[in-house]
PDB file of N, CA and C in Angstrom:
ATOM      1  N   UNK A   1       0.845  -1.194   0.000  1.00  0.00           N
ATOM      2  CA  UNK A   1       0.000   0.000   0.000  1.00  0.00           C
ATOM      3  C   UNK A   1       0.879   1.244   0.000  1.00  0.00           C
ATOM      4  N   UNK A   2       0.346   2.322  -0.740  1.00  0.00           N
ATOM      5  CA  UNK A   2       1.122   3.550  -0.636  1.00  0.00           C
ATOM      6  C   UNK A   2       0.903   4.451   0.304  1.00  0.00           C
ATOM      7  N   UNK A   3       1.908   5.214   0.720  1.00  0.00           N
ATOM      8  CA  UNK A   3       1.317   5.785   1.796  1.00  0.00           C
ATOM      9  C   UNK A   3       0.122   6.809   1.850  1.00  0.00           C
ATOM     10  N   UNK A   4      -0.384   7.179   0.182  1.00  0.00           N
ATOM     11  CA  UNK A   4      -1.488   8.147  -0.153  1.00  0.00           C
ATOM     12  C   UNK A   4      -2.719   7.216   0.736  1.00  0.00           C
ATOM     13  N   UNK A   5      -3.053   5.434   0.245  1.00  0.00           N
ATOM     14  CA  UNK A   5      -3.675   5.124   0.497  1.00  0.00           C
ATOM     15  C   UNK A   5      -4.015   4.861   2.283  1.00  0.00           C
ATOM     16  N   UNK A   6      -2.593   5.002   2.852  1.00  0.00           N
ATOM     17  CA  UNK A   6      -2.808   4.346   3.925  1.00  0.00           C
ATOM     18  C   UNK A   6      -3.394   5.794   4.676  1.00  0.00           C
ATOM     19  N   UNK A   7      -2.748   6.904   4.407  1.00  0.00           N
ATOM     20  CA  UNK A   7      -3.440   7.963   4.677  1.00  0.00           C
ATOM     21  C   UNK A   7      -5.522   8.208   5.243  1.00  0.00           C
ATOM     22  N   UNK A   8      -5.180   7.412   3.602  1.00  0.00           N
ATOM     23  CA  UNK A   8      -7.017   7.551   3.074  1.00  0.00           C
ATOM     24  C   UNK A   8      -7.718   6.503   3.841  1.00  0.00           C
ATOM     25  N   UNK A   9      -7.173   5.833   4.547  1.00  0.00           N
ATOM     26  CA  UNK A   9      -7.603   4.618   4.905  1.00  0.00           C
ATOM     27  C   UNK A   9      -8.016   5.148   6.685  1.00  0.00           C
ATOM     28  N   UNK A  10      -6.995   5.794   6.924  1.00  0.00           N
ATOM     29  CA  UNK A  10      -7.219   6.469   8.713  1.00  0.00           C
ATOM     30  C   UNK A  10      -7.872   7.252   8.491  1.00  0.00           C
ATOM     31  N   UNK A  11      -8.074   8.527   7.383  1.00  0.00           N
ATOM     32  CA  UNK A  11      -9.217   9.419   7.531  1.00  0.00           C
ATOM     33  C   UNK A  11     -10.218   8.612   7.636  1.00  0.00           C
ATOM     34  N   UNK A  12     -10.566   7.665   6.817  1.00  0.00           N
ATOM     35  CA  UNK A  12     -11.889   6.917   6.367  1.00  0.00           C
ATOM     36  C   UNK A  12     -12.397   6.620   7.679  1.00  0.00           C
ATOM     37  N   UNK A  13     -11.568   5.841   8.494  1.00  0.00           N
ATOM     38  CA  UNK A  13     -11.626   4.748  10.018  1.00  0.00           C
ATOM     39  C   UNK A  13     -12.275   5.860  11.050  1.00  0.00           C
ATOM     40  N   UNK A  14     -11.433   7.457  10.769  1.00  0.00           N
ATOM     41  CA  UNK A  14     -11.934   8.211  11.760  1.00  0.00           C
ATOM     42  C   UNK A  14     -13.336   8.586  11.790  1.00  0.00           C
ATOM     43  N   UNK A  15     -13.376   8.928  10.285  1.00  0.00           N
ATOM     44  CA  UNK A  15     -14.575   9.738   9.931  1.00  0.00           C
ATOM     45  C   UNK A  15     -15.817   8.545  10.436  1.00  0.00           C
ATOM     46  N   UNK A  16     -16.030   7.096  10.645  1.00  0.00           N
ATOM     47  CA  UNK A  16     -16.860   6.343  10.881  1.00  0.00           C
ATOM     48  C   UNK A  16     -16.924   6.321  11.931  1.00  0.00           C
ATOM     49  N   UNK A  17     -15.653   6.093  13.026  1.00  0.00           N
ATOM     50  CA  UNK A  17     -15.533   5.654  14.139  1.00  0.00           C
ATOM     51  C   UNK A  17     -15.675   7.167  14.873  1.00  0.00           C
ATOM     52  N   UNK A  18     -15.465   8.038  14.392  1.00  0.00           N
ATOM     53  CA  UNK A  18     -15.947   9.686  15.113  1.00  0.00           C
ATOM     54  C   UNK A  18     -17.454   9.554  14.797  1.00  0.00           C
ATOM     55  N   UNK A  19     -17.903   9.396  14.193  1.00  0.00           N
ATOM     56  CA  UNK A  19     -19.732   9.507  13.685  1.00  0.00           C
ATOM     57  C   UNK A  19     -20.406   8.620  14.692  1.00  0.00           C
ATOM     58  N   UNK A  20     -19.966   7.677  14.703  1.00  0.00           N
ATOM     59  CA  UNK A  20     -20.466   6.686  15.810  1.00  0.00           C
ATOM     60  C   UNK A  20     -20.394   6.967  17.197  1.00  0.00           C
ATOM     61  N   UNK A  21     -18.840   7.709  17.476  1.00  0.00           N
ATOM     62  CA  UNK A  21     -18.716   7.741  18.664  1.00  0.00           C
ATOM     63  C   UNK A  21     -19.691   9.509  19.307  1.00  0.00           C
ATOM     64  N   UNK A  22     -19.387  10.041  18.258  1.00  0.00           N
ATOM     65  CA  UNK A  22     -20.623  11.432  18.355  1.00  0.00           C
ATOM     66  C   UNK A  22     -21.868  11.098  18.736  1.00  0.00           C
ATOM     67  N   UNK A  23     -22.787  10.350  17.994  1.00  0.00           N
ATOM     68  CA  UNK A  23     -23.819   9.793  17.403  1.00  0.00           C
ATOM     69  C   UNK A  23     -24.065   9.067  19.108  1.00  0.00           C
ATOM     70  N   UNK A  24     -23.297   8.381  19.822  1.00  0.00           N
ATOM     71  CA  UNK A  24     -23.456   7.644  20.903  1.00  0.00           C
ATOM     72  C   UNK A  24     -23.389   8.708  22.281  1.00  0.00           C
ATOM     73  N   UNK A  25     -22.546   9.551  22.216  1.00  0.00           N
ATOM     74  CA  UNK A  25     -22.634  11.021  22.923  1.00  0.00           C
ATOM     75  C   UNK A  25     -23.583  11.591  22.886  1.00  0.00           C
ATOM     76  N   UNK A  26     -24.134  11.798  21.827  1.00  0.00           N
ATOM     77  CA  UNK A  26     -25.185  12.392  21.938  1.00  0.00           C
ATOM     78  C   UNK A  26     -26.696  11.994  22.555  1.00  0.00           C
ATOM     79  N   UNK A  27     -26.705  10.641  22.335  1.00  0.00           N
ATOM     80  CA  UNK A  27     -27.869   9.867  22.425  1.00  0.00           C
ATOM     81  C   UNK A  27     -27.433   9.743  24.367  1.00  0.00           C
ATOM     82  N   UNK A  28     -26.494   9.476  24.847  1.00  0.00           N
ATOM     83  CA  UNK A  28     -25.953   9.980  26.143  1.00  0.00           C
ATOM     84  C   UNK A  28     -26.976  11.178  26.873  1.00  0.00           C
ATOM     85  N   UNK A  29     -26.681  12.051  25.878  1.00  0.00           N
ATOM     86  CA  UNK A  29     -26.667  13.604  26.662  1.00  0.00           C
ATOM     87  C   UNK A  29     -28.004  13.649  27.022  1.00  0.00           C
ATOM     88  N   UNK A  30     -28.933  13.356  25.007  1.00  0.00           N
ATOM     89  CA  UNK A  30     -30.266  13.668  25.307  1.00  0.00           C
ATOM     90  C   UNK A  30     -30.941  12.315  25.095  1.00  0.00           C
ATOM     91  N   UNK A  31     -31.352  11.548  25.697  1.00  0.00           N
ATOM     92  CA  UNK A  31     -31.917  10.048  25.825  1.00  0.00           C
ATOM     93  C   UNK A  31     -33.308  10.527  25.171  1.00  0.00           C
ATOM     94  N   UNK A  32     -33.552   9.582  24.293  1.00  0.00           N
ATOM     95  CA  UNK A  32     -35.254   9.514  23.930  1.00  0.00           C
ATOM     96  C   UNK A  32     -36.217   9.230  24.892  1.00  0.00           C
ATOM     97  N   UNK A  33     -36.897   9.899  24.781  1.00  0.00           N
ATOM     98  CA  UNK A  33     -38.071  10.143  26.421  1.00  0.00           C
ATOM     99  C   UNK A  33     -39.507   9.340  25.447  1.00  0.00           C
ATOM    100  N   UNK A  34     -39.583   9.001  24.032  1.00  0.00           N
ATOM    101  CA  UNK A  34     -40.777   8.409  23.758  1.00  0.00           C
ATOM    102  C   UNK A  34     -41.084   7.113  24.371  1.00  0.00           C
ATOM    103  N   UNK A  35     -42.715   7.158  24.281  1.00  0.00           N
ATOM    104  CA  UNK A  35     -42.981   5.502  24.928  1.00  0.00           C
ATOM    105  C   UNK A  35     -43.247   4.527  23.797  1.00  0.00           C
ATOM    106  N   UNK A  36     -42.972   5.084  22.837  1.00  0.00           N
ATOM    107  CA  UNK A  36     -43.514   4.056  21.900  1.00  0.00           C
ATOM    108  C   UNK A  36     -44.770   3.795  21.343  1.00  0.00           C
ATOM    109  N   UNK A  37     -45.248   4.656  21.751  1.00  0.00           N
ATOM    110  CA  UNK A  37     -47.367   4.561  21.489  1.00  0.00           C
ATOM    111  C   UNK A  37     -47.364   5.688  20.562  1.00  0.00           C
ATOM    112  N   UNK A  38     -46.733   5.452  19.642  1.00  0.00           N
ATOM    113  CA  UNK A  38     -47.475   6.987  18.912  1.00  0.00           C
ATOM    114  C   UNK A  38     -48.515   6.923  18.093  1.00  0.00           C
ATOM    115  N   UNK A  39     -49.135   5.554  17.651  1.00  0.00           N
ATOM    116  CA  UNK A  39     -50.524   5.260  17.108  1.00  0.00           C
ATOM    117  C   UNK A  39     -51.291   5.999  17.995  1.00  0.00           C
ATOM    118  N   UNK A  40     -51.668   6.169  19.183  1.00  0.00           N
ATOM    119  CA  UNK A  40     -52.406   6.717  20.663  1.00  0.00           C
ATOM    120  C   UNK A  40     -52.886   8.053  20.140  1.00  0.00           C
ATOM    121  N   UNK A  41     -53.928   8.437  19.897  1.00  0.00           N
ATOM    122  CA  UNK A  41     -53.871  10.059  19.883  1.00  0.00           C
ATOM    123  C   UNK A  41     -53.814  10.388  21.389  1.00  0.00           C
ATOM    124  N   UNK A  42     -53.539  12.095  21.503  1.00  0.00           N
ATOM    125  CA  UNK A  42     -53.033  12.732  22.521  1.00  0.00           C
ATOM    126  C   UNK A  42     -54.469  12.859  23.404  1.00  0.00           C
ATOM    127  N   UNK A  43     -54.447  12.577  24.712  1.00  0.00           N
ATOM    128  CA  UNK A  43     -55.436  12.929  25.210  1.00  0.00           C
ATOM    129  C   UNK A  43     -56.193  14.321  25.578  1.00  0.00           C
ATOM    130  N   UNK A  44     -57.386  14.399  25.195  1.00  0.00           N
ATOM    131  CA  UNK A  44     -58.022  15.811  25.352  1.00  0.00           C
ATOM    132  C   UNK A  44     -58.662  15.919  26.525  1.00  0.00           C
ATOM    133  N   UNK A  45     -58.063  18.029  26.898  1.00  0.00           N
ATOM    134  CA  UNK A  45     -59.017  18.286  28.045  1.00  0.00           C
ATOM    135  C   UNK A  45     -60.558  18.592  28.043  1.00  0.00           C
ATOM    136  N   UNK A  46     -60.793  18.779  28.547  1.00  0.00           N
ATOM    137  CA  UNK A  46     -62.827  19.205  28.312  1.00  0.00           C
ATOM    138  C   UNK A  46     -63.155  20.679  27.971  1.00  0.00           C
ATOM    139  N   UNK A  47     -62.010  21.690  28.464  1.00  0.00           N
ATOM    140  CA  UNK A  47     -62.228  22.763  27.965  1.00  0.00           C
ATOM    141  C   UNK A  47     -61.882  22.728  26.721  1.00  0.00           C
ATOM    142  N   UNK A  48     -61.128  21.857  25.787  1.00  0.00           N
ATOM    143  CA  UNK A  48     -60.799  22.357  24.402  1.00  0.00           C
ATOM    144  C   UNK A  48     -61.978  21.592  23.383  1.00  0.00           C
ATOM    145  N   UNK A  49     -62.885  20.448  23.867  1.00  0.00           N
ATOM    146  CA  UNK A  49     -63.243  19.935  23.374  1.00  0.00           C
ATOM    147  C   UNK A  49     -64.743  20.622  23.127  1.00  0.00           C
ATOM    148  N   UNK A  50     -65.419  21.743  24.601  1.00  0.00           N
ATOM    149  CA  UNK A  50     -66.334  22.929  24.619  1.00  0.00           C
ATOM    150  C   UNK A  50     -66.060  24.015  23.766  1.00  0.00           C
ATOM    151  N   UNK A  51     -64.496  23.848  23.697  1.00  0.00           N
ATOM    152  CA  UNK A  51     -64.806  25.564  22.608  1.00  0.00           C
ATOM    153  C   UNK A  51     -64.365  24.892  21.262  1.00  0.00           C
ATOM    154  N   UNK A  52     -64.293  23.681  20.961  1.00  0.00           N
ATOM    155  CA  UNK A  52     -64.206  22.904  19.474  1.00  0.00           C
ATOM    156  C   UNK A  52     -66.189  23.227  19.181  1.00  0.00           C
ATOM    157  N   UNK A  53     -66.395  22.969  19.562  1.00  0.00           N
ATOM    158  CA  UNK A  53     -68.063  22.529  19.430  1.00  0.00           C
ATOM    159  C   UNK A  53     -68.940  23.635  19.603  1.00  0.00           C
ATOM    160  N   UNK A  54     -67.935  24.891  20.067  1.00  0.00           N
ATOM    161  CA  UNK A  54     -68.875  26.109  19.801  1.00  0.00           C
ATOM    162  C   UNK A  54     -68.543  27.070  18.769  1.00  0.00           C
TER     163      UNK A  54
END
């Protein structure tokens, strides 16, 4: 291998292994708070459902 390639070869390794390791930091910092029900519509209060209907 030449050394152009071997070059190209550690950018490559970083650029994946930095994306991943970002990508895992991040998911760290801000954790997904969904429950998984998003078929569910949102439950309604009674005042919005009185001034829908007037």
């Amino acid at each position: 291998m030449s050394g152009a390639a071997i070059a190209m070869m550690i950018v490559a390794i970083l650029i994946i292994w930095g994306g991943l390791g970002f990508a895992l930091l991040n998911l760290y910092k801000h954790p997904e708070t969904d429950t998984g029900d998003s078929d569910e519509a949102p439950a309604r209060s009674g005042a919005e459902e009185t001034s829908a209907a007037s």
